[in-house]
C-alpha atoms as a PDB file:
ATOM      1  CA  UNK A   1      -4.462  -5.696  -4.596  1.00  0.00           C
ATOM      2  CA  UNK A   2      -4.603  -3.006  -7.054  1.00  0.00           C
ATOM      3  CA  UNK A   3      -1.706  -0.710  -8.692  1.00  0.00           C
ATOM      4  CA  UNK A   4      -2.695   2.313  -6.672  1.00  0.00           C
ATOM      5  CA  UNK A   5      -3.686   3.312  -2.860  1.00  0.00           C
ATOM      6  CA  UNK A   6      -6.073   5.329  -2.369  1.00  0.00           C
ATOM      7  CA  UNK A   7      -4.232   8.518   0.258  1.00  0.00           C
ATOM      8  CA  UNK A   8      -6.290   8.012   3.780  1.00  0.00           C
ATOM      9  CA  UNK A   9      -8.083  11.385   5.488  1.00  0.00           C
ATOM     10  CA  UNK A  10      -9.094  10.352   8.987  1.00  0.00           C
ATOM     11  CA  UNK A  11     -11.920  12.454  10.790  1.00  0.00           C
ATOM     12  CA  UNK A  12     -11.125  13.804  13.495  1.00  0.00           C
ATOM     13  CA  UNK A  13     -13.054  12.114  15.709  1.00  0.00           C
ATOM     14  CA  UNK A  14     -12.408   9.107  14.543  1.00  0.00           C
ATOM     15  CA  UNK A  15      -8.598   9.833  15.814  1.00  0.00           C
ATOM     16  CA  UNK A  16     -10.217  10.398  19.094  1.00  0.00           C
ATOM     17  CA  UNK A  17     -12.192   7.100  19.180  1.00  0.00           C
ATOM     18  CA  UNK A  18      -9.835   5.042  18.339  1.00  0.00           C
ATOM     19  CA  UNK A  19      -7.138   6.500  20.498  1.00  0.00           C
ATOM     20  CA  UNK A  20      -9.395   6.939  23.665  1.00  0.00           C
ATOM     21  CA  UNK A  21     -12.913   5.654  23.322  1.00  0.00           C
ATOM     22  CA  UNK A  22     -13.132   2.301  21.602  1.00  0.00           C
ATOM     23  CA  UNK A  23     -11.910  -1.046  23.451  1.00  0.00           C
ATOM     24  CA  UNK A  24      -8.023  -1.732  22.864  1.00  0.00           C
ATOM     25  CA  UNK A  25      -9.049  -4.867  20.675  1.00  0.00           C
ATOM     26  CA  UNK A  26     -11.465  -3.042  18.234  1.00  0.00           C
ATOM     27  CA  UNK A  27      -9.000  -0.263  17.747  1.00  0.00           C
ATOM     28  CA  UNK A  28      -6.396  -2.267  16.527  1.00  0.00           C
ATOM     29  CA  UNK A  29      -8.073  -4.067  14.480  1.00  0.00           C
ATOM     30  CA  UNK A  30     -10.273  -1.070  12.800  1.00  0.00           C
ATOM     31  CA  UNK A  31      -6.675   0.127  12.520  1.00  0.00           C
ATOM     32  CA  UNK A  32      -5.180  -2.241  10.943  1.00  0.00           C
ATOM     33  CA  UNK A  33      -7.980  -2.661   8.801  1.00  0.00           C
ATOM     34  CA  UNK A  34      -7.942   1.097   7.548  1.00  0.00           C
ATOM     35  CA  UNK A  35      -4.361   1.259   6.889  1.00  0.00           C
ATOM     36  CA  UNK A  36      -4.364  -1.783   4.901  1.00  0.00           C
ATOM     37  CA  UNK A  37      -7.137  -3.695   2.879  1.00  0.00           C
ATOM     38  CA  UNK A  38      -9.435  -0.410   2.849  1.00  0.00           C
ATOM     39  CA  UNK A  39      -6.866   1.545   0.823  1.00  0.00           C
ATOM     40  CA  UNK A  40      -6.085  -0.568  -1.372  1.00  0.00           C
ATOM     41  CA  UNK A  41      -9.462  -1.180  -2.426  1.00  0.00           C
ATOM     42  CA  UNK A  42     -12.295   0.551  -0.875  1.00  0.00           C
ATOM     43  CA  UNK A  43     -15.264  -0.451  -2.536  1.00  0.00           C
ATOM     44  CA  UNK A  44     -14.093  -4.580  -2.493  1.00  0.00           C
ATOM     45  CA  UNK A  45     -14.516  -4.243   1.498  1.00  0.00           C
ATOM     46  CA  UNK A  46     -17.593  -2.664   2.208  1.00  0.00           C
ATOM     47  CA  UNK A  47     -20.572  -2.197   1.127  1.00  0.00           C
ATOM     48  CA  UNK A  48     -22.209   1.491  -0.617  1.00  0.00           C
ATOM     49  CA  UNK A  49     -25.259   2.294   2.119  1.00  0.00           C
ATOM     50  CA  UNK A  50     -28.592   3.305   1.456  1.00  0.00           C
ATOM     51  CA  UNK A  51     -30.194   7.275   1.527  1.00  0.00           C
ATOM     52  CA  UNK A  52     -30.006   9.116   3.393  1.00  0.00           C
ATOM     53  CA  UNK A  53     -26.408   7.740   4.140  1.00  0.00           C
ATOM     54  CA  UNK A  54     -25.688   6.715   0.486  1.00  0.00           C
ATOM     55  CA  UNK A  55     -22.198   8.727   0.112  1.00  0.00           C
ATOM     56  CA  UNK A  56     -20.650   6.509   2.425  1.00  0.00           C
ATOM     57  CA  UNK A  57     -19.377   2.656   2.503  1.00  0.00           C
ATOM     58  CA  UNK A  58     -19.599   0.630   5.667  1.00  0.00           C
ATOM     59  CA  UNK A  59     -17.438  -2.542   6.069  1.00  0.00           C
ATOM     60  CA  UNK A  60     -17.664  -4.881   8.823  1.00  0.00           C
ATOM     61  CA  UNK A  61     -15.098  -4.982  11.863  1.00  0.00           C
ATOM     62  CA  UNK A  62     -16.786  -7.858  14.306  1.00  0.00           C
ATOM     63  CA  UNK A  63     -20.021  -6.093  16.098  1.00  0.00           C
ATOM     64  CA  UNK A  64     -18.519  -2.758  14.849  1.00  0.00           C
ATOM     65  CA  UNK A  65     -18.620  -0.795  11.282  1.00  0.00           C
ATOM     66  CA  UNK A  66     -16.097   1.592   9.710  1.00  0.00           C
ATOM     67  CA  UNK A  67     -18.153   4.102   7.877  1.00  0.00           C
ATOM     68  CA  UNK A  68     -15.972   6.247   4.965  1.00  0.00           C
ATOM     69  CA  UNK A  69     -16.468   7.833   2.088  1.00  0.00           C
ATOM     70  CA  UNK A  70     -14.775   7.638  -1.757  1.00  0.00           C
ATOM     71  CA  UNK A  71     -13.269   9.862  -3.733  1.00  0.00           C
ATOM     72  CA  UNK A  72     -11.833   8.753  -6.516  1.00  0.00           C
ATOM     73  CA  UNK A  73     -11.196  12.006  -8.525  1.00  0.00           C
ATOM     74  CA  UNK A  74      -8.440  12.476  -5.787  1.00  0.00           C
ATOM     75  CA  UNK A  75      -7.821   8.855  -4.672  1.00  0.00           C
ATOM     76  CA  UNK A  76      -9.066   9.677  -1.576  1.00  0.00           C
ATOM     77  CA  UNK A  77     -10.729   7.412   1.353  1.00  0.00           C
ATOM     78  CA  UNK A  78     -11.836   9.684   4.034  1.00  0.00           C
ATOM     79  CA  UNK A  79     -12.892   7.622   7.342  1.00  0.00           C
ATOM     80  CA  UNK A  80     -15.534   9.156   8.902  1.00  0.00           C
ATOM     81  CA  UNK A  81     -16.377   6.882  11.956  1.00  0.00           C
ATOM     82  CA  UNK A  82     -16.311   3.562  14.053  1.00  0.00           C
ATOM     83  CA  UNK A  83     -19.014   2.724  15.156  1.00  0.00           C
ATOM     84  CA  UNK A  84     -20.980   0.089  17.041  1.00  0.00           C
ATOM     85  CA  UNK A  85     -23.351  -1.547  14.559  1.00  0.00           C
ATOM     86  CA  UNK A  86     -26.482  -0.214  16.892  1.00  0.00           C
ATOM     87  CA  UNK A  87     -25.284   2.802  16.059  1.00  0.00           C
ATOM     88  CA  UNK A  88     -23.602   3.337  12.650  1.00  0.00           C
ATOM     89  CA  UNK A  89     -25.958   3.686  10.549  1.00  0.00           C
ATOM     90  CA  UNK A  90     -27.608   6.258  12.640  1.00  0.00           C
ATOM     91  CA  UNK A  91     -27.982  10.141  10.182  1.00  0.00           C
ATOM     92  CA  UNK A  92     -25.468  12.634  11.661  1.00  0.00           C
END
């Protein structure tokens, strides 16, 4: 664990999906995954993707990814979706 947390942003959508959309068991656990080990350090969890998607991390949840992006400048982690792995890495 590091001296500093990085402040959370959460899309959005990704509100929506993980109040209404996503099973009861993913949620939770994508929860407690963003409000824990993915602040404290961000890039130890996931992994930095590939263009076009390169400005965002994914890190594993079971069969599903959360998909956020850095900011270190203002010790930021925005989390930009959860996503099935068919489709996370998908361009929106």
């Amino acid at each position: 664990m590091t001296d500093r947390r990085y402040e959370l942003i959460i899309a959005p959508t990704v509100k929506r999906e993980l109040a209404e959309q996503l099973p009861e068991s993913v949620a939770f656990a994508a929860y407690e995954f963003i409000i824990g080990p993915l602040l404290d350090n961000p890039r130890r969890v996931g992994k930095r993707l590939r263009p076009p998607l390169n400005d965002r991390y994914s890190a594993r949840r079971g069969t599903y990814r959360v998909l956020y992006r850095i900011d270190d400048e203002r010790e930021q982690v925005t989390v930009v979706g959860v996503f099935s792995r068919t489709d996370a890495y998908r361009r929106r």
